[in-house]
PDB file of N, CA and C in Angstrom:
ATOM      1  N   UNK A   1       0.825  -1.200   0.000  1.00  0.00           N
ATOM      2  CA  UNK A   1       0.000   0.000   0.000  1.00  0.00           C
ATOM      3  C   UNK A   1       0.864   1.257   0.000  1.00  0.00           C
ATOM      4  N   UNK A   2       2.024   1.329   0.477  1.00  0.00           N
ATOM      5  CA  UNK A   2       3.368   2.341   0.462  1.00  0.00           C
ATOM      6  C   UNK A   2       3.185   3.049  -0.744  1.00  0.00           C
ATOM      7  N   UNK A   3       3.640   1.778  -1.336  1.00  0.00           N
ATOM      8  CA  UNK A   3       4.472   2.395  -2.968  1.00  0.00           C
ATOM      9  C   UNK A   3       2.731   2.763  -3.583  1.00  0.00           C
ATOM     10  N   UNK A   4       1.906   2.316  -3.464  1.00  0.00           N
ATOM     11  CA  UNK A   4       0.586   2.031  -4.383  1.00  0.00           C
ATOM     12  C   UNK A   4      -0.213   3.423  -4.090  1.00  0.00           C
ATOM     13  N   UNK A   5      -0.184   3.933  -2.939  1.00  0.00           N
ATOM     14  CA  UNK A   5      -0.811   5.323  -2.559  1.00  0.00           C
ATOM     15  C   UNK A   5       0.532   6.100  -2.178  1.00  0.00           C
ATOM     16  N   UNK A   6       1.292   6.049  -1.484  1.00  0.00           N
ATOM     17  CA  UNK A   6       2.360   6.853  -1.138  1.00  0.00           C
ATOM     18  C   UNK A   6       2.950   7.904  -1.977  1.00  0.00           C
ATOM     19  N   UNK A   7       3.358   7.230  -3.633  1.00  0.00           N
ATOM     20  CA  UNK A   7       4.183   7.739  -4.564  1.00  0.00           C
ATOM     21  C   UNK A   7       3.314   8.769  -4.968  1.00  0.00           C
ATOM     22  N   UNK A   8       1.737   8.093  -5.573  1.00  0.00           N
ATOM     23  CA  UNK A   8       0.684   9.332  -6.121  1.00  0.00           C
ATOM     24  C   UNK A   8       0.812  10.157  -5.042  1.00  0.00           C
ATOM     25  N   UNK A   9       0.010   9.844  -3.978  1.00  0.00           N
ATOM     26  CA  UNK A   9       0.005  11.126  -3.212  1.00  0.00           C
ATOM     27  C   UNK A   9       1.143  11.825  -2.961  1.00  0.00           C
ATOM     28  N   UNK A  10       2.503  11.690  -2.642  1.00  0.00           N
ATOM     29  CA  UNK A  10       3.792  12.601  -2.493  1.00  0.00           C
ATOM     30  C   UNK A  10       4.182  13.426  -3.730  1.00  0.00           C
ATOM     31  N   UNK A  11       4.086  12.383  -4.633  1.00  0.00           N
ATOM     32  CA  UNK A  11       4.352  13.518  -6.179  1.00  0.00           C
ATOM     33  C   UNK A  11       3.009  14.441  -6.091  1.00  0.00           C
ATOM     34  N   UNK A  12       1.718  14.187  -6.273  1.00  0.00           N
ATOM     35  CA  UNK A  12       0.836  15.504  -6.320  1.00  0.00           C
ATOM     36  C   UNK A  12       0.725  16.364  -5.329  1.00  0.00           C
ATOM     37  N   UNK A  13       0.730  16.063  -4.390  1.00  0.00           N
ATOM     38  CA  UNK A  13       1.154  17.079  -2.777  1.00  0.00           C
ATOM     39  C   UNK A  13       2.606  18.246  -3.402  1.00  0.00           C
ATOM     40  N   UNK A  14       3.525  17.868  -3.057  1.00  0.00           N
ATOM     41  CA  UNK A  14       4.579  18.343  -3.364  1.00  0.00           C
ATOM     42  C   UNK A  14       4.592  19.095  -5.076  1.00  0.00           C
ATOM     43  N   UNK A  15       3.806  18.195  -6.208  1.00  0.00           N
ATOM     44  CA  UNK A  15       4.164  19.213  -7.201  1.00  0.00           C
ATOM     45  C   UNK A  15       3.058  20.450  -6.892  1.00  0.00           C
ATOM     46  N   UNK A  16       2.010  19.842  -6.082  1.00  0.00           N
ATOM     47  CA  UNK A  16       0.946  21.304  -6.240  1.00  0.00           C
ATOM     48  C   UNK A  16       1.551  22.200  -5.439  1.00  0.00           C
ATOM     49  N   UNK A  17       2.505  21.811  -4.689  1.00  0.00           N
ATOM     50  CA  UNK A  17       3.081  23.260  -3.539  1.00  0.00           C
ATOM     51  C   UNK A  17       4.097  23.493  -4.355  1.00  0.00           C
ATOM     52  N   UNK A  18       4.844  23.187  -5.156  1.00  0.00           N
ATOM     53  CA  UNK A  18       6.050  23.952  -5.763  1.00  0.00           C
ATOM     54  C   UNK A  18       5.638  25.116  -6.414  1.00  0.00           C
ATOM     55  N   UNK A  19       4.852  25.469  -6.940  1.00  0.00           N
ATOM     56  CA  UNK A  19       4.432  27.039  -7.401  1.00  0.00           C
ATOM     57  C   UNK A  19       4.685  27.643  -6.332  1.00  0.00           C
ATOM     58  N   UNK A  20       4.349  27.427  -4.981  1.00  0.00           N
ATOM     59  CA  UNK A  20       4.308  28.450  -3.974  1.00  0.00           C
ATOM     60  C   UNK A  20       5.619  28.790  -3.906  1.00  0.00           C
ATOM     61  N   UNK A  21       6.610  27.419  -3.844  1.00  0.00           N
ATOM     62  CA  UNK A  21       7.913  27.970  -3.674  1.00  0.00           C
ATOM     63  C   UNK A  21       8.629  28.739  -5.031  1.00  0.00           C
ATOM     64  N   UNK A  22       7.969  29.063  -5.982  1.00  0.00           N
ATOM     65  CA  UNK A  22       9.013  29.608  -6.911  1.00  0.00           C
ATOM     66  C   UNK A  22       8.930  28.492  -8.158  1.00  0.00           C
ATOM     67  N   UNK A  23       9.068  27.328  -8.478  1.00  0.00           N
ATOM     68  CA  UNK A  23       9.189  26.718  -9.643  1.00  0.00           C
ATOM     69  C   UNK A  23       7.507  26.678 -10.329  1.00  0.00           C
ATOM     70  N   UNK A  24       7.617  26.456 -11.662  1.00  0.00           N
ATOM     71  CA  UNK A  24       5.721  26.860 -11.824  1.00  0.00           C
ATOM     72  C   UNK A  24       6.036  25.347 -12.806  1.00  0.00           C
ATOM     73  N   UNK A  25       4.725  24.734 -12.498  1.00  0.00           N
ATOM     74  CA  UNK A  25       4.516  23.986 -13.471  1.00  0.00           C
ATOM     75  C   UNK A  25       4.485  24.383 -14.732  1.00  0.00           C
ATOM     76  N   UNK A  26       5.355  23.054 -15.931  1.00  0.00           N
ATOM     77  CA  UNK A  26       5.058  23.314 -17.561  1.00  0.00           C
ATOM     78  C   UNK A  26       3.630  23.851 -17.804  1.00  0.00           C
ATOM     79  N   UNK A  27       3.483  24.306 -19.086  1.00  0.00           N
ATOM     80  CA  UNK A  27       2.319  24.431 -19.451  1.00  0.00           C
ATOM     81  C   UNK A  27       1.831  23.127 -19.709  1.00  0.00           C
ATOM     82  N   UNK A  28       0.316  22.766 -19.597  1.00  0.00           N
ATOM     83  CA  UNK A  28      -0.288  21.669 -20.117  1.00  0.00           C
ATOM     84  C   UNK A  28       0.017  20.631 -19.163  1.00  0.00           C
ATOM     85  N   UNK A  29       0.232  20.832 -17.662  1.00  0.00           N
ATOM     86  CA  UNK A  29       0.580  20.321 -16.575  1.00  0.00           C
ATOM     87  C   UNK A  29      -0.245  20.946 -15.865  1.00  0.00           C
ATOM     88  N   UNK A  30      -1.615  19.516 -15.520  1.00  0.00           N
ATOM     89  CA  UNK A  30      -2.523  19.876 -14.430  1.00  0.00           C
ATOM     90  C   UNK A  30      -2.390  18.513 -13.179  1.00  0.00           C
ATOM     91  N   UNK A  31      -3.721  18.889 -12.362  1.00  0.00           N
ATOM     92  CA  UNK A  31      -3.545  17.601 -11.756  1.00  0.00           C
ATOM     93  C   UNK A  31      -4.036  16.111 -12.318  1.00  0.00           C
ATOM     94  N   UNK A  32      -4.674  15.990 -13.239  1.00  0.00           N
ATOM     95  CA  UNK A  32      -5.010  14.692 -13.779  1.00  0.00           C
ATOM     96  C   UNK A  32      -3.333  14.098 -14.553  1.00  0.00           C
ATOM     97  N   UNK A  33      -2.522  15.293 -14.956  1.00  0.00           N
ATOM     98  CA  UNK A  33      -1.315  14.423 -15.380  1.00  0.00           C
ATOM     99  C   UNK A  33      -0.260  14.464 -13.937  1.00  0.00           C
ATOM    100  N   UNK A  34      -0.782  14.884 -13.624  1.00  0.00           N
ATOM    101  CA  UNK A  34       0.360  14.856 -11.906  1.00  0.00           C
ATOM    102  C   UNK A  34       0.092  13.465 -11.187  1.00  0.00           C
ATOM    103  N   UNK A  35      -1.562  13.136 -10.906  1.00  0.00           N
ATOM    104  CA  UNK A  35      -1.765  11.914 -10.860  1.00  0.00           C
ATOM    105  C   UNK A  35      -1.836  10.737 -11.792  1.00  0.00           C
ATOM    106  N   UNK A  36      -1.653  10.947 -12.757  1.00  0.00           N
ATOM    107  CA  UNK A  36      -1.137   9.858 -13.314  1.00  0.00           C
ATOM    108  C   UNK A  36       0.373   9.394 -13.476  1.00  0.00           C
ATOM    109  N   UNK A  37       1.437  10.459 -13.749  1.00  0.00           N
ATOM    110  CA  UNK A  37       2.826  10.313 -13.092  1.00  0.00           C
ATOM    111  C   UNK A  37       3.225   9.583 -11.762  1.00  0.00           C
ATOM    112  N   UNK A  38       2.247  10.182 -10.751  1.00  0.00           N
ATOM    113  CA  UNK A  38       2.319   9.641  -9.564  1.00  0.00           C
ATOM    114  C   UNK A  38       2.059   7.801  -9.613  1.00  0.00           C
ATOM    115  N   UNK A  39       0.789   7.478  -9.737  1.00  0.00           N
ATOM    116  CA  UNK A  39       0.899   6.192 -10.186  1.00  0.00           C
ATOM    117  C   UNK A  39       1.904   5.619 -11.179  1.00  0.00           C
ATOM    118  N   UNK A  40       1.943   5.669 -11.771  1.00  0.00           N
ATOM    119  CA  UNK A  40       3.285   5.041 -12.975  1.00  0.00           C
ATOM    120  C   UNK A  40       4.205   5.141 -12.003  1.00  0.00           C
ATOM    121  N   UNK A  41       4.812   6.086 -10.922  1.00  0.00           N
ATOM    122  CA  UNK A  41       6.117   5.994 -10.780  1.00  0.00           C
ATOM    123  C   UNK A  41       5.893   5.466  -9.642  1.00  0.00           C
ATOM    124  N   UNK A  42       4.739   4.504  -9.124  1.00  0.00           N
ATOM    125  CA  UNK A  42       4.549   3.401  -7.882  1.00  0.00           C
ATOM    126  C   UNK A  42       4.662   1.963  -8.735  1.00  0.00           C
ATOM    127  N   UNK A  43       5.058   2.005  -9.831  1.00  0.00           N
ATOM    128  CA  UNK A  43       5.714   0.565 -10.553  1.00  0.00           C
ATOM    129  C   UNK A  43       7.352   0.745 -10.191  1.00  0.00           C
ATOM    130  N   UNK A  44       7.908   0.506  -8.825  1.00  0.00           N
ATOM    131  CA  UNK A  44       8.996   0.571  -9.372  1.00  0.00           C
ATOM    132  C   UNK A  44       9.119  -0.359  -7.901  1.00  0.00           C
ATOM    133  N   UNK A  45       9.802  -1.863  -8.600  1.00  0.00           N
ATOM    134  CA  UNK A  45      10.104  -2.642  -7.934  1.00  0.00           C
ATOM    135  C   UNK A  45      11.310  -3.482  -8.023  1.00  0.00           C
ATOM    136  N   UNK A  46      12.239  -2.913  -8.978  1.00  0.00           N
ATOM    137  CA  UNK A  46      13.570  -3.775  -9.411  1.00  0.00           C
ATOM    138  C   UNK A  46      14.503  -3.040  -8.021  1.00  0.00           C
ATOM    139  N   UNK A  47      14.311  -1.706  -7.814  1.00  0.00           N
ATOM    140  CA  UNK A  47      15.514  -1.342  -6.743  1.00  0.00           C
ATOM    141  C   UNK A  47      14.886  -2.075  -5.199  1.00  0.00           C
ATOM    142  N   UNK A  48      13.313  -1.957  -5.003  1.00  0.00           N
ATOM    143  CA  UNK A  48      12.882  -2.652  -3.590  1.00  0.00           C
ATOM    144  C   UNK A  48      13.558  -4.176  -3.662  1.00  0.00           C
ATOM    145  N   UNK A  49      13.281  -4.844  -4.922  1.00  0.00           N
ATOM    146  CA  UNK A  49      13.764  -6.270  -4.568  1.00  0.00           C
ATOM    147  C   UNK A  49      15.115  -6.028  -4.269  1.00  0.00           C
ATOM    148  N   UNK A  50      16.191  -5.831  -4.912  1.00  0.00           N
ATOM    149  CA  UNK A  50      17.580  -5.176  -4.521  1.00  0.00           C
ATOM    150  C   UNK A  50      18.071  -5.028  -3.168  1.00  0.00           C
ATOM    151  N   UNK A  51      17.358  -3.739  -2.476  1.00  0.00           N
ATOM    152  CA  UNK A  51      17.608  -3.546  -1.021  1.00  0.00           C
ATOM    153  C   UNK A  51      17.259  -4.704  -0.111  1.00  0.00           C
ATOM    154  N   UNK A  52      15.807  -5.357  -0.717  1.00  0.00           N
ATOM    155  CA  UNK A  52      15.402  -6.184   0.186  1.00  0.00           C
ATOM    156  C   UNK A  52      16.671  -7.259   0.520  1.00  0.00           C
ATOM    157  N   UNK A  53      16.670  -8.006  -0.216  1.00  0.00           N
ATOM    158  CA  UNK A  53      17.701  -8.987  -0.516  1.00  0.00           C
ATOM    159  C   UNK A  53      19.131  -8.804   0.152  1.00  0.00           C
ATOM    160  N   UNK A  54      19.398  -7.743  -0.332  1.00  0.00           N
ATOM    161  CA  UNK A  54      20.537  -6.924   0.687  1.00  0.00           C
ATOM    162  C   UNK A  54      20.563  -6.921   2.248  1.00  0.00           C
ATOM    163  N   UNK A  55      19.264  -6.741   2.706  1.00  0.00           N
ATOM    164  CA  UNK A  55      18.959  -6.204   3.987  1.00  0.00           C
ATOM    165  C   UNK A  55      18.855  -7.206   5.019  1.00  0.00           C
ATOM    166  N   UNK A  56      17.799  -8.066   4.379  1.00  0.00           N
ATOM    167  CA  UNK A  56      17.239  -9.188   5.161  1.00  0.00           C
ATOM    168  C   UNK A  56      17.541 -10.716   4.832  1.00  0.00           C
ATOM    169  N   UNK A  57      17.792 -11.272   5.850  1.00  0.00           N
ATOM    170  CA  UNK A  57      18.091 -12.895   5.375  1.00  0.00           C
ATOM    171  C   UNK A  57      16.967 -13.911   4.803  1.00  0.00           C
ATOM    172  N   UNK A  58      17.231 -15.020   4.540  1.00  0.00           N
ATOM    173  CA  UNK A  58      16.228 -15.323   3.572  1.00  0.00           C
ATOM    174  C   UNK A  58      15.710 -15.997   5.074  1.00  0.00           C
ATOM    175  N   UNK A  59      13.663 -15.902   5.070  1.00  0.00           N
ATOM    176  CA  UNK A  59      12.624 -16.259   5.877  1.00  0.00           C
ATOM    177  C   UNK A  59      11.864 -14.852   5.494  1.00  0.00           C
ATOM    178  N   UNK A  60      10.747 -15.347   6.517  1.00  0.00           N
ATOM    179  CA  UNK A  60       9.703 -14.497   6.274  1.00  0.00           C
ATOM    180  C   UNK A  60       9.545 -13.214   6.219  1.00  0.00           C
ATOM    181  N   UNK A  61      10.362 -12.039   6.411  1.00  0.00           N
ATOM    182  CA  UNK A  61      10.405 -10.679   6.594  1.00  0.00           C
ATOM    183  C   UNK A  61      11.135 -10.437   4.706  1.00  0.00           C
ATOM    184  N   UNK A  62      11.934 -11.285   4.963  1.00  0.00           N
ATOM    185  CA  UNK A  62      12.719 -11.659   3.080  1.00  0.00           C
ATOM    186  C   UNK A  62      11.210 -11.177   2.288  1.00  0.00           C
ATOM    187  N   UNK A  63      10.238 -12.640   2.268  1.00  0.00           N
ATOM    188  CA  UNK A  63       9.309 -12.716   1.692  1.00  0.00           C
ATOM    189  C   UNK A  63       8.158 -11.948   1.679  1.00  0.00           C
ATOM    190  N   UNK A  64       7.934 -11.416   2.464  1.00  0.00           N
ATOM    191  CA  UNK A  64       6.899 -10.507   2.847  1.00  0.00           C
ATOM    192  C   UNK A  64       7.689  -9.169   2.118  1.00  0.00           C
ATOM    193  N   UNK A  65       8.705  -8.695   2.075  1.00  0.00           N
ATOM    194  CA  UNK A  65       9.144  -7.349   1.487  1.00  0.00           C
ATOM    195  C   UNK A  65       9.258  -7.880  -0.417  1.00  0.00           C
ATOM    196  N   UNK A  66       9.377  -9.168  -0.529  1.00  0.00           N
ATOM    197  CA  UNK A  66       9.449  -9.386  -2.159  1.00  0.00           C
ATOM    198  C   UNK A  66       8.014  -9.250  -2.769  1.00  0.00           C
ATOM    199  N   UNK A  67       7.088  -9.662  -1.735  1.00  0.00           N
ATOM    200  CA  UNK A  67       5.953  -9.860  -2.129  1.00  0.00           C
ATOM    201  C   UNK A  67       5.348  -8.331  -2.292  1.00  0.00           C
ATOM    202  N   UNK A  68       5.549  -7.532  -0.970  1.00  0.00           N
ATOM    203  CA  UNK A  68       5.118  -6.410  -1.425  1.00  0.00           C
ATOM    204  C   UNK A  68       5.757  -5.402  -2.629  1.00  0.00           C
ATOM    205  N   UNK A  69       6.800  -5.526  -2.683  1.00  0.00           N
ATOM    206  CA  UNK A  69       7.367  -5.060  -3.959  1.00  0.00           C
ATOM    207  C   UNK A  69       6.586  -5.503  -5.385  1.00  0.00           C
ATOM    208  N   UNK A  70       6.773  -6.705  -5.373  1.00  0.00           N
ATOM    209  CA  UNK A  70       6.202  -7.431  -6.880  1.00  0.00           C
ATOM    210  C   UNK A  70       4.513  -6.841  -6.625  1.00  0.00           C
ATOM    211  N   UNK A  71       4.158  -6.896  -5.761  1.00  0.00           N
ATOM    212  CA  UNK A  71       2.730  -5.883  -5.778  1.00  0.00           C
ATOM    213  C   UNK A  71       2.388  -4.741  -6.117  1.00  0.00           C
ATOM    214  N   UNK A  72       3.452  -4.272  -6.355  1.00  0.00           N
ATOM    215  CA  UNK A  72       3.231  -2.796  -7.207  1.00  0.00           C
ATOM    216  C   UNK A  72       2.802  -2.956  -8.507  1.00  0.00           C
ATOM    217  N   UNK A  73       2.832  -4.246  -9.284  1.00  0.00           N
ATOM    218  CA  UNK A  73       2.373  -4.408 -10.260  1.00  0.00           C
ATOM    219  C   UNK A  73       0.953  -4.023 -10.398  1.00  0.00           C
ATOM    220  N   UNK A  74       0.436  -3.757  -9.381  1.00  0.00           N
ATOM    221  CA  UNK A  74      -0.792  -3.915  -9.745  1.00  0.00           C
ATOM    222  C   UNK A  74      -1.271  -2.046  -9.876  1.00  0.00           C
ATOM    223  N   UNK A  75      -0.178  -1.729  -9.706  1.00  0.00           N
ATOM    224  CA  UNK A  75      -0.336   0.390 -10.460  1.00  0.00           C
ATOM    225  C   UNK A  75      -0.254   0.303 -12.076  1.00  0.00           C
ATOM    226  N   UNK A  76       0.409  -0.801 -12.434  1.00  0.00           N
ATOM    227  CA  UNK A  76       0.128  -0.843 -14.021  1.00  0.00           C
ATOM    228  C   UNK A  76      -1.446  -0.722 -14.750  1.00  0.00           C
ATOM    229  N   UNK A  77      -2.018  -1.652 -14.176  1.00  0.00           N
ATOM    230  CA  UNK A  77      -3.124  -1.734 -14.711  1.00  0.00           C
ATOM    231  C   UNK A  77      -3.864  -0.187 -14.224  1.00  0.00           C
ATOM    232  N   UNK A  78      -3.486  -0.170 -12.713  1.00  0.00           N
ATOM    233  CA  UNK A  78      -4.255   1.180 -12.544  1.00  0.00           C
ATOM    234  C   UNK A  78      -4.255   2.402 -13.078  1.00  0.00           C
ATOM    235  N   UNK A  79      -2.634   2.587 -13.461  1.00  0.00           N
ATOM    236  CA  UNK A  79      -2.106   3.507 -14.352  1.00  0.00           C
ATOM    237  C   UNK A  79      -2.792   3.919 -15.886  1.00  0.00           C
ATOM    238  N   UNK A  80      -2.996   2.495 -16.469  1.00  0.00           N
ATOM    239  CA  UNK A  80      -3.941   2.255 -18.024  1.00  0.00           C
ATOM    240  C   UNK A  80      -5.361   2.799 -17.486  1.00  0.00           C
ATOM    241  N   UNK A  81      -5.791   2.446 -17.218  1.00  0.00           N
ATOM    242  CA  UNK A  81      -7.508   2.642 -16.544  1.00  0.00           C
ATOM    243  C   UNK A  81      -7.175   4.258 -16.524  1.00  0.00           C
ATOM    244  N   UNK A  82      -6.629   4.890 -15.477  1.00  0.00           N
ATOM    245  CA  UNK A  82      -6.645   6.247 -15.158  1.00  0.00           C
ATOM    246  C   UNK A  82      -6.268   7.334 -16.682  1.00  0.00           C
ATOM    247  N   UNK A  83      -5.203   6.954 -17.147  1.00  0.00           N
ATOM    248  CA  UNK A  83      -4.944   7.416 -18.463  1.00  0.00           C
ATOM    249  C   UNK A  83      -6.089   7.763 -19.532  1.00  0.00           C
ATOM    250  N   UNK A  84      -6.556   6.656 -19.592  1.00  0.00           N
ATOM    251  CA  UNK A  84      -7.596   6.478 -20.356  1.00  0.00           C
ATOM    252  C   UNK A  84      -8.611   7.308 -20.111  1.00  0.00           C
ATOM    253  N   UNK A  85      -8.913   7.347 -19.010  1.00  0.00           N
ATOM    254  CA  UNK A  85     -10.359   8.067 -18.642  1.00  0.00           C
ATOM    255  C   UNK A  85     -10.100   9.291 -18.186  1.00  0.00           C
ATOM    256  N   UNK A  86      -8.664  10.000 -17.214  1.00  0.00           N
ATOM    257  CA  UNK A  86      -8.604  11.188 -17.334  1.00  0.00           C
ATOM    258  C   UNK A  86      -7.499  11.577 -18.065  1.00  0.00           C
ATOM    259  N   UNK A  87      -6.612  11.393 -18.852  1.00  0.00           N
ATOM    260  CA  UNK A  87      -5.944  11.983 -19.813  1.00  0.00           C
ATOM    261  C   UNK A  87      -6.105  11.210 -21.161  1.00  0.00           C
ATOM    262  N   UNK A  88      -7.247  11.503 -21.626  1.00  0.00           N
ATOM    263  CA  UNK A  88      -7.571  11.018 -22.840  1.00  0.00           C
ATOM    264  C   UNK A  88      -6.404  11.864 -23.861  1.00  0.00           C
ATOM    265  N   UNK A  89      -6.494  11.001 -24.643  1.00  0.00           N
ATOM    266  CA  UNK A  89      -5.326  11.360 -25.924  1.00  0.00           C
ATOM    267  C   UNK A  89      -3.483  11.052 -25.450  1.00  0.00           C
ATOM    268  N   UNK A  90      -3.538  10.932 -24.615  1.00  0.00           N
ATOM    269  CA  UNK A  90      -2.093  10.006 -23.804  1.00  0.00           C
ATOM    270  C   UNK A  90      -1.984   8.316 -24.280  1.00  0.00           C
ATOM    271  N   UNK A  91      -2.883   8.124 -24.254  1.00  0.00           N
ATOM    272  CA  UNK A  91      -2.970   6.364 -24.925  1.00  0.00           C
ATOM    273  C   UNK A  91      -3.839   5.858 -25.726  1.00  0.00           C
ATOM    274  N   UNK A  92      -3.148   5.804 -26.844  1.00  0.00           N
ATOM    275  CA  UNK A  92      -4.085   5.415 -28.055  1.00  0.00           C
ATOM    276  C   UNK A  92      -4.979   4.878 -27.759  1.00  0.00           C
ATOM    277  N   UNK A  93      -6.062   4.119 -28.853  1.00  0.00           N
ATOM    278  CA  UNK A  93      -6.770   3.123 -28.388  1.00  0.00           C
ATOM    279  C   UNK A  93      -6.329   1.854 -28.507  1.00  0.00           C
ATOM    280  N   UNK A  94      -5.413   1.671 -28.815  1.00  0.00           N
ATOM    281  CA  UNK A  94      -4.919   0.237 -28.707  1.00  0.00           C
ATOM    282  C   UNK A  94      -3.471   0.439 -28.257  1.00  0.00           C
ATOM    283  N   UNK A  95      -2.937  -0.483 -27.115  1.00  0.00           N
ATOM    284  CA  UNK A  95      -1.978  -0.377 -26.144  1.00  0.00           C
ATOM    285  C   UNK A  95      -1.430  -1.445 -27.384  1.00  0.00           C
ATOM    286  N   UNK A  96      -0.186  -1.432 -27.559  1.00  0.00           N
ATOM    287  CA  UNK A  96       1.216  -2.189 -28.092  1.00  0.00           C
ATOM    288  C   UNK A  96       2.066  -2.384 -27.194  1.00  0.00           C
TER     289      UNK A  96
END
């Protein structure tokens, strides 16, 4: 649930306050593409498996951190769905 809500919500939090500090969003940069960045960039599970492996010995704390990692897979699909319906014209109609 970290990576799956964490990433969206920290990237759109933080990019909507950077105007205040001085940097302005591109043009053609609202929040429907802020949240969708945010999701896409909660697919990222090649560096969690990495650390994990690193960190912890192999048993159950091992497995439980691989498992939640490889669970981020499931922002892919969420990522397609969201695209689609709020940034229309970002993904064709047929995914390749």
């Amino acid at each position: 649930a970290g990576l799956l809500l964490g990433k969206p919500i920290g990237i759109l939090v933080l990019s909507w306050g950077a105007p205040v500090l001085g940097p302005a969003l591109p043009p053609g940069i609202g929040m429907r593409q802020l949240v969708m960045v945010g999701v896409v960039a909660s697919i990222g599970f090649t560096v969690s498996l990495s650390f994990a492996t690193a960190a912890f010995p192999p048993g159950q704390e091992l497995a439980e951190t691989k498992m939640g990692a490889l669970l981020s897979f499931a922002a892919a699909p969420l990522a397609i769905v969201l695209a689609k319906v709020k940034c229309p014209g970002i993904i064709g109609e047929r995914l390749v």
